[in-house]
N, C-alpha and C. Protein backbone atom coordinates (compact mmCIF):
# COMPACT_ATOMS: atom_id res chain seq x y z
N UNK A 1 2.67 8.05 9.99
CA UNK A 1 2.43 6.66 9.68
C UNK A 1 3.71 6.03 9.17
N UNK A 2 4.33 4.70 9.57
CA UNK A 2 5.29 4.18 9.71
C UNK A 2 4.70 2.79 8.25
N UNK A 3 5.20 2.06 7.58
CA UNK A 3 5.43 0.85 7.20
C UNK A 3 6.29 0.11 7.05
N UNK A 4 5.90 -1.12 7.15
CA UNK A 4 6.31 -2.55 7.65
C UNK A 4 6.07 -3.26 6.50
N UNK A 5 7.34 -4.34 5.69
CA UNK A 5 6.87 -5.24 4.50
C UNK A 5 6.96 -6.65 4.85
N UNK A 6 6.59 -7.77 4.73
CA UNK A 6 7.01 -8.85 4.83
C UNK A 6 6.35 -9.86 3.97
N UNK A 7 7.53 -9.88 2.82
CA UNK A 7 7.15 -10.93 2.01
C UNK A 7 6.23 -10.20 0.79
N UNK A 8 6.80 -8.76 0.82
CA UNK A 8 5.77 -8.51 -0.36
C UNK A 8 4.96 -7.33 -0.29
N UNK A 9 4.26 -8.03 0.93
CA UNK A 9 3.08 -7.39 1.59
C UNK A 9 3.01 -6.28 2.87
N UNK A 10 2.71 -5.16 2.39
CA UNK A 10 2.86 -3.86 3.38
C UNK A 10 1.55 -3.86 4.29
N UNK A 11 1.79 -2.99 5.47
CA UNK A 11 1.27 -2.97 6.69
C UNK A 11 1.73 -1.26 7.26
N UNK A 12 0.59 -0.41 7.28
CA UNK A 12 0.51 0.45 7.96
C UNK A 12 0.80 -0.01 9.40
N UNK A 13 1.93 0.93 10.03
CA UNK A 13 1.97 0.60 11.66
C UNK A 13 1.55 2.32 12.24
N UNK A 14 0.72 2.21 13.14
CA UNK A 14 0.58 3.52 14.03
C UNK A 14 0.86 2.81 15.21
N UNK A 15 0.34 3.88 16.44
CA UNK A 15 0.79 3.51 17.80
C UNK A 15 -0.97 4.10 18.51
N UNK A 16 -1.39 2.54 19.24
CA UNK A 16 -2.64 3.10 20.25
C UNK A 16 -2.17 3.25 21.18
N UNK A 17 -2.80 4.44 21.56
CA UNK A 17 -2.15 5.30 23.02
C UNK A 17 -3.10 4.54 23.43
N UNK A 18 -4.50 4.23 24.10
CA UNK A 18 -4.88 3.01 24.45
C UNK A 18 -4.46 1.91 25.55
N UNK A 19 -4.19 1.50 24.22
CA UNK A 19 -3.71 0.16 24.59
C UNK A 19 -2.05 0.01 25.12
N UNK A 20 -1.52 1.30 24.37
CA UNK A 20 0.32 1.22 25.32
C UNK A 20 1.10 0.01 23.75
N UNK A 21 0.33 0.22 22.63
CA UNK A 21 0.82 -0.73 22.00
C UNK A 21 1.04 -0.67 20.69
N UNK A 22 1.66 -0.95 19.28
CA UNK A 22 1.64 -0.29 17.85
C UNK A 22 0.70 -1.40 17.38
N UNK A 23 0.16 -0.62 16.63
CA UNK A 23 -1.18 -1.82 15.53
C UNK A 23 -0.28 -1.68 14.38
N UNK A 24 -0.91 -2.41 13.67
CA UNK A 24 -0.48 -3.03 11.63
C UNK A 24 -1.48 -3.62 11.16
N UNK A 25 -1.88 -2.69 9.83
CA UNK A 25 -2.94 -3.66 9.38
C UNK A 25 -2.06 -3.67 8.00
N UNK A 26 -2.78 -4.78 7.35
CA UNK A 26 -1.90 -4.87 6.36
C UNK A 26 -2.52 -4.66 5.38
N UNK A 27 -2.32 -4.00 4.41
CA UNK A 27 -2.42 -3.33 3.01
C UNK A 27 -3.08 -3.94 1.99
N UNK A 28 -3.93 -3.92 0.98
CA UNK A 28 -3.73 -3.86 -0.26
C UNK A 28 -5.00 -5.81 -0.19
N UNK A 29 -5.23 -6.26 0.95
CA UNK A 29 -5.81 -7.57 0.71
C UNK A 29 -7.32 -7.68 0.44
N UNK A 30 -8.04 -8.45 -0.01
CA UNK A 30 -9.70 -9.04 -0.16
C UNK A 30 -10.08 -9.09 0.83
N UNK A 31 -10.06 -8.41 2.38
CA UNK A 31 -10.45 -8.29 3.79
C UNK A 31 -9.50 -7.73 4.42
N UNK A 32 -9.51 -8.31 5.63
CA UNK A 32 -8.70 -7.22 6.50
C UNK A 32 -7.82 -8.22 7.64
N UNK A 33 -6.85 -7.54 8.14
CA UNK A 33 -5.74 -8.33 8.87
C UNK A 33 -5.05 -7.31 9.53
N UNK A 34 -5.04 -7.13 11.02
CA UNK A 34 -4.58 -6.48 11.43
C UNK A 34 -3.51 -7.32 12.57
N UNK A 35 -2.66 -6.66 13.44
CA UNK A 35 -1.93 -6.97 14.22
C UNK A 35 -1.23 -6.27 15.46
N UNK A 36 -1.01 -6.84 16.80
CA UNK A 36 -0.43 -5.91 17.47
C UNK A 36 0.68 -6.21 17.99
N UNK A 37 1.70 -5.04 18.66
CA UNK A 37 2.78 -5.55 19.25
C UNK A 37 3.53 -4.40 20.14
N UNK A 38 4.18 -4.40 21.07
CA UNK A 38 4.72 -3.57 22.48
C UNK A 38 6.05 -3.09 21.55
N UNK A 39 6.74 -3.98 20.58
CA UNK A 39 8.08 -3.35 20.23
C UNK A 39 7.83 -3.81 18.91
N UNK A 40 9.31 -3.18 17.93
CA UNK A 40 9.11 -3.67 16.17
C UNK A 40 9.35 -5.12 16.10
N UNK A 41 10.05 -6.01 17.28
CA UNK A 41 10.19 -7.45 16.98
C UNK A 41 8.84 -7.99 17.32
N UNK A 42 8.31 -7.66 18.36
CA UNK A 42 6.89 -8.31 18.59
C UNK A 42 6.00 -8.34 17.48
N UNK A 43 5.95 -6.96 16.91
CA UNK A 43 5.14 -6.68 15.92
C UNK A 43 5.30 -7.34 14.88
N UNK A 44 6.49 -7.60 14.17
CA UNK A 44 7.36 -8.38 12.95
C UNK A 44 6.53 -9.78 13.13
N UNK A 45 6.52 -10.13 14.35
CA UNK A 45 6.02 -11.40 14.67
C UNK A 45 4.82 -11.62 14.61
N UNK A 46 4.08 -10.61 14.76
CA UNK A 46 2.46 -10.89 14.61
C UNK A 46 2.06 -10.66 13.44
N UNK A 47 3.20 -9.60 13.11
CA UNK A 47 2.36 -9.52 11.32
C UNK A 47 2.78 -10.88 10.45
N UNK A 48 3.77 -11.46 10.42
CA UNK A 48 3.99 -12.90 10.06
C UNK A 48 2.93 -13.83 10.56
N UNK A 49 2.27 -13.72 11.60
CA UNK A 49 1.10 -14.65 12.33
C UNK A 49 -0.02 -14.34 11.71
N UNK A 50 0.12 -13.13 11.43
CA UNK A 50 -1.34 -12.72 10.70
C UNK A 50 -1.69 -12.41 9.74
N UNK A 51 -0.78 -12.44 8.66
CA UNK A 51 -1.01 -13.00 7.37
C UNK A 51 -0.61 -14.10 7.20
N UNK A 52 0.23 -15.24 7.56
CA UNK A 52 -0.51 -16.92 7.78
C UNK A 52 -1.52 -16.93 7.76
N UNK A 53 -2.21 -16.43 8.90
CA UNK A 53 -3.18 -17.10 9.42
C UNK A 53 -4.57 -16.43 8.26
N UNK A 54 -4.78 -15.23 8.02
CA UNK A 54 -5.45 -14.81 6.68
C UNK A 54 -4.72 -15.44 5.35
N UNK A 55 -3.77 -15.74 4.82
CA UNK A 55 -3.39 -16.95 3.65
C UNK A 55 -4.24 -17.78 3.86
N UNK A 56 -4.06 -18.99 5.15
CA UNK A 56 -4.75 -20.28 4.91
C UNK A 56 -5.95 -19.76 4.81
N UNK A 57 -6.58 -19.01 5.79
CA UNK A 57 -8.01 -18.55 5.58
C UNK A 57 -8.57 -18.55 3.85
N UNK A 58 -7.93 -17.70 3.42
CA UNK A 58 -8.09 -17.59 1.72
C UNK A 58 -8.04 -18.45 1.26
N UNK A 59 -7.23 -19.56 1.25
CA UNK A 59 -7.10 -21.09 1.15
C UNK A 59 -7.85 -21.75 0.36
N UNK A 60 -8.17 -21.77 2.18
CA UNK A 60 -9.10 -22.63 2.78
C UNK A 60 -10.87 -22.54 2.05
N UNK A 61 -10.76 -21.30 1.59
CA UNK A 61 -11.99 -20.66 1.03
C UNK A 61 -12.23 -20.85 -0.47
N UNK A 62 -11.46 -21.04 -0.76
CA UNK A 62 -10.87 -20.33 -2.83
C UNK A 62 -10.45 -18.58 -2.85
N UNK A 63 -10.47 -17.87 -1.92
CA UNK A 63 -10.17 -16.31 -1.98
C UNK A 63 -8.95 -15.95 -2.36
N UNK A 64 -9.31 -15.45 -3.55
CA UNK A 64 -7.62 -14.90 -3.78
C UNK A 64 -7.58 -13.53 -2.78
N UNK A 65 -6.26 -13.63 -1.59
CA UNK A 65 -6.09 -12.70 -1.18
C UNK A 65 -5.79 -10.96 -1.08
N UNK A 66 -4.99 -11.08 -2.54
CA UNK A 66 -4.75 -9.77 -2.73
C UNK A 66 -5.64 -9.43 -3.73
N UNK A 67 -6.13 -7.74 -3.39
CA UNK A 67 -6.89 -7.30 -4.15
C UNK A 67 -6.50 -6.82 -5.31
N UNK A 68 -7.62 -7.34 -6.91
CA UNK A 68 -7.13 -6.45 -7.72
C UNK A 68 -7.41 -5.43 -7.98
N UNK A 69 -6.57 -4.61 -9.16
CA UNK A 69 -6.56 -3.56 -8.87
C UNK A 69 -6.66 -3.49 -10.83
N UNK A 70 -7.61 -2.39 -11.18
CA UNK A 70 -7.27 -2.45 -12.59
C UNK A 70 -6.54 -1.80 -13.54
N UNK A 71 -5.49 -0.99 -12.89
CA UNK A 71 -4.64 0.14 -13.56
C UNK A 71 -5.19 1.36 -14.09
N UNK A 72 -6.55 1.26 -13.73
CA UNK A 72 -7.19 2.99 -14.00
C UNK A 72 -7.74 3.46 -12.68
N UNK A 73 -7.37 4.67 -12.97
CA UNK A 73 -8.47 5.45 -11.74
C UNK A 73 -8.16 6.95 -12.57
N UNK A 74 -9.32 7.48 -12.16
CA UNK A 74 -9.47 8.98 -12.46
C UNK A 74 -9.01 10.23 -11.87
N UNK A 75 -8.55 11.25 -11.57
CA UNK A 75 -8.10 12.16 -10.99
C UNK A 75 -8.47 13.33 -11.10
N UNK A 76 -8.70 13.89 -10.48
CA UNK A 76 -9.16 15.66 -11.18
C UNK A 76 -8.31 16.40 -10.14
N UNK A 77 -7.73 17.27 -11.16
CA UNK A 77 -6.73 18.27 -10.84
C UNK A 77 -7.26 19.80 -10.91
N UNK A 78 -6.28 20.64 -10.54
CA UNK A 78 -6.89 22.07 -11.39
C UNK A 78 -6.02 21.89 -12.71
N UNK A 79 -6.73 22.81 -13.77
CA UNK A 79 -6.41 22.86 -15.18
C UNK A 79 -4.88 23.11 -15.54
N UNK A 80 -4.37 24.80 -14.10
CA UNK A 80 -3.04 25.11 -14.11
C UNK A 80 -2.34 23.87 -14.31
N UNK A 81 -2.21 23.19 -13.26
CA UNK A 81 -1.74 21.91 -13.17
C UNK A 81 -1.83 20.70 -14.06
N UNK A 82 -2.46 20.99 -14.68
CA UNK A 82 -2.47 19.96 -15.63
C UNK A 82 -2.15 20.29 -17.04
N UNK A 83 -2.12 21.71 -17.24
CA UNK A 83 -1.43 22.59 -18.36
C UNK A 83 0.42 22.33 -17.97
N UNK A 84 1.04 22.32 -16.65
CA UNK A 84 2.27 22.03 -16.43
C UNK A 84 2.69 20.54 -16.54
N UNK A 85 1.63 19.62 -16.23
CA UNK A 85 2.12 18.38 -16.54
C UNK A 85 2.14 17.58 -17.81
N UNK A 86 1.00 18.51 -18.92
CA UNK A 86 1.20 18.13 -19.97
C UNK A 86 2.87 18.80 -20.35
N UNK A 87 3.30 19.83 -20.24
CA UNK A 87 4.47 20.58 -20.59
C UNK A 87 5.79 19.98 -20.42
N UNK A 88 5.66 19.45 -19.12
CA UNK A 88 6.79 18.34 -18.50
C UNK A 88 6.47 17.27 -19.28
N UNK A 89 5.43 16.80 -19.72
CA UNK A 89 5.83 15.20 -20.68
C UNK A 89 5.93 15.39 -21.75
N UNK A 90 5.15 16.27 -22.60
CA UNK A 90 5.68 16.75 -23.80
C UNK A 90 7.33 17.08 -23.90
N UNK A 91 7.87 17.82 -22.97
CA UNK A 91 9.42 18.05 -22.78
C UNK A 91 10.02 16.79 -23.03
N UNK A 92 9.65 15.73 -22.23
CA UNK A 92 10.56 14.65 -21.89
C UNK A 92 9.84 13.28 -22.58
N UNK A 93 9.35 14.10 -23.93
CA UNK A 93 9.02 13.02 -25.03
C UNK A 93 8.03 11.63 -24.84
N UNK A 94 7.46 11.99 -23.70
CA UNK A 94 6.62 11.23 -23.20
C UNK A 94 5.01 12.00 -23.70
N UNK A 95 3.92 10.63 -23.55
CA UNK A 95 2.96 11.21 -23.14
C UNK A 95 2.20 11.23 -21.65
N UNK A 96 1.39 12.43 -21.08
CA UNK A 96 0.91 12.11 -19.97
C UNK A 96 0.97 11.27 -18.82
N UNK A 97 0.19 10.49 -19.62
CA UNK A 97 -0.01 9.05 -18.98
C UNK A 97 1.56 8.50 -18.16
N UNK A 98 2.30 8.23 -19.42
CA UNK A 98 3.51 7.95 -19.01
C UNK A 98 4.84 8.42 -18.22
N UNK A 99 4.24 9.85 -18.85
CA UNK A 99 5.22 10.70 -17.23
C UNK A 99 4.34 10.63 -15.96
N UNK A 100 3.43 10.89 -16.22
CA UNK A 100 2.50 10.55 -14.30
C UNK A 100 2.67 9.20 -13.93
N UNK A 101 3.02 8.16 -14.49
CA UNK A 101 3.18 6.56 -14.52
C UNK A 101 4.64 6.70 -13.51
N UNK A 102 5.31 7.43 -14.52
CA UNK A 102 6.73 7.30 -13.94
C UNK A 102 7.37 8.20 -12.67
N UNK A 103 6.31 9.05 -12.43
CA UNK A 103 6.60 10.04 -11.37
C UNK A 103 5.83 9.05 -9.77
N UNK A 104 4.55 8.60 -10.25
CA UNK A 104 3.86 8.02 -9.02
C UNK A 104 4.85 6.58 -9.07
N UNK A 105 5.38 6.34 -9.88
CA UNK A 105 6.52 4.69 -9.40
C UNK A 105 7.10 5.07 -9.07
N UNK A 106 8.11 6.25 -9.31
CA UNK A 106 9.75 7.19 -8.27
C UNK A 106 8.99 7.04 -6.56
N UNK A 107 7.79 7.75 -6.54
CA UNK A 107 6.81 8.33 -5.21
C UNK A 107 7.46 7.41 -4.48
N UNK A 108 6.23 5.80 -4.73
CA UNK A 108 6.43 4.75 -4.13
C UNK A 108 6.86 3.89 -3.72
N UNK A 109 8.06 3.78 -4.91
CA UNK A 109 9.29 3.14 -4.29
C UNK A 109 10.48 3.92 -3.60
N UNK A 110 10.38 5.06 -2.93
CA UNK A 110 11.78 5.39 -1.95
C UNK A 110 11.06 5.42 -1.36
């Protein structure tokens, strides 16, 4: 799986064998928006067409487009693992929370 940003906003790209063509849907919104295209400029171009065209939609509605999100979610690990990650934040004077904070932001942004 390939991604695509524009303006912010990310877009999974795969390729339908199908159709002979790459899809993009785009990430993270209050519905859904997808897009297609034969090359990465075509595609660039539709995903710009198609979040326009889902913006005004939202608009047009009162919908705030992007979804929120509330900064918790739960995880279950095995214990080993979570006996080593307390060890690593305790080390590095952190708690938990804040070294797993700072390891899943390194993840996501390279």
């Amino acid at each position: 799986m390939s991604m695509m940003e524009i303006n912010g906003y990310k877009a999974k790209i795969e390729y339908d064998s199908e159709l002979d063509q790459f899809r993009g849907e785009i990430l993270g919104l209050n519905g859904s928006a997808d897009f297609y295209g034969k090359t990465p400029a075509g595609l660039r171009k539709e995903f710009k067409n198609s979040l326009k065209v889902f913006l005004e939609v939202c608009e047009e509605n009162g919908i705030e487009p992007v979804k929120n999100y509330s900064g918790k979610f739960n995880l279950r690990i095995p214990s080993r693992l979570h006996r080593e990650i307390a060890v690593h934040a305790t080390a590095a004077d952190k708690s938990i929370n804040e070294w797993v904070s700072e390891i899943l932001r390194r993840s996501v942004n390279e």
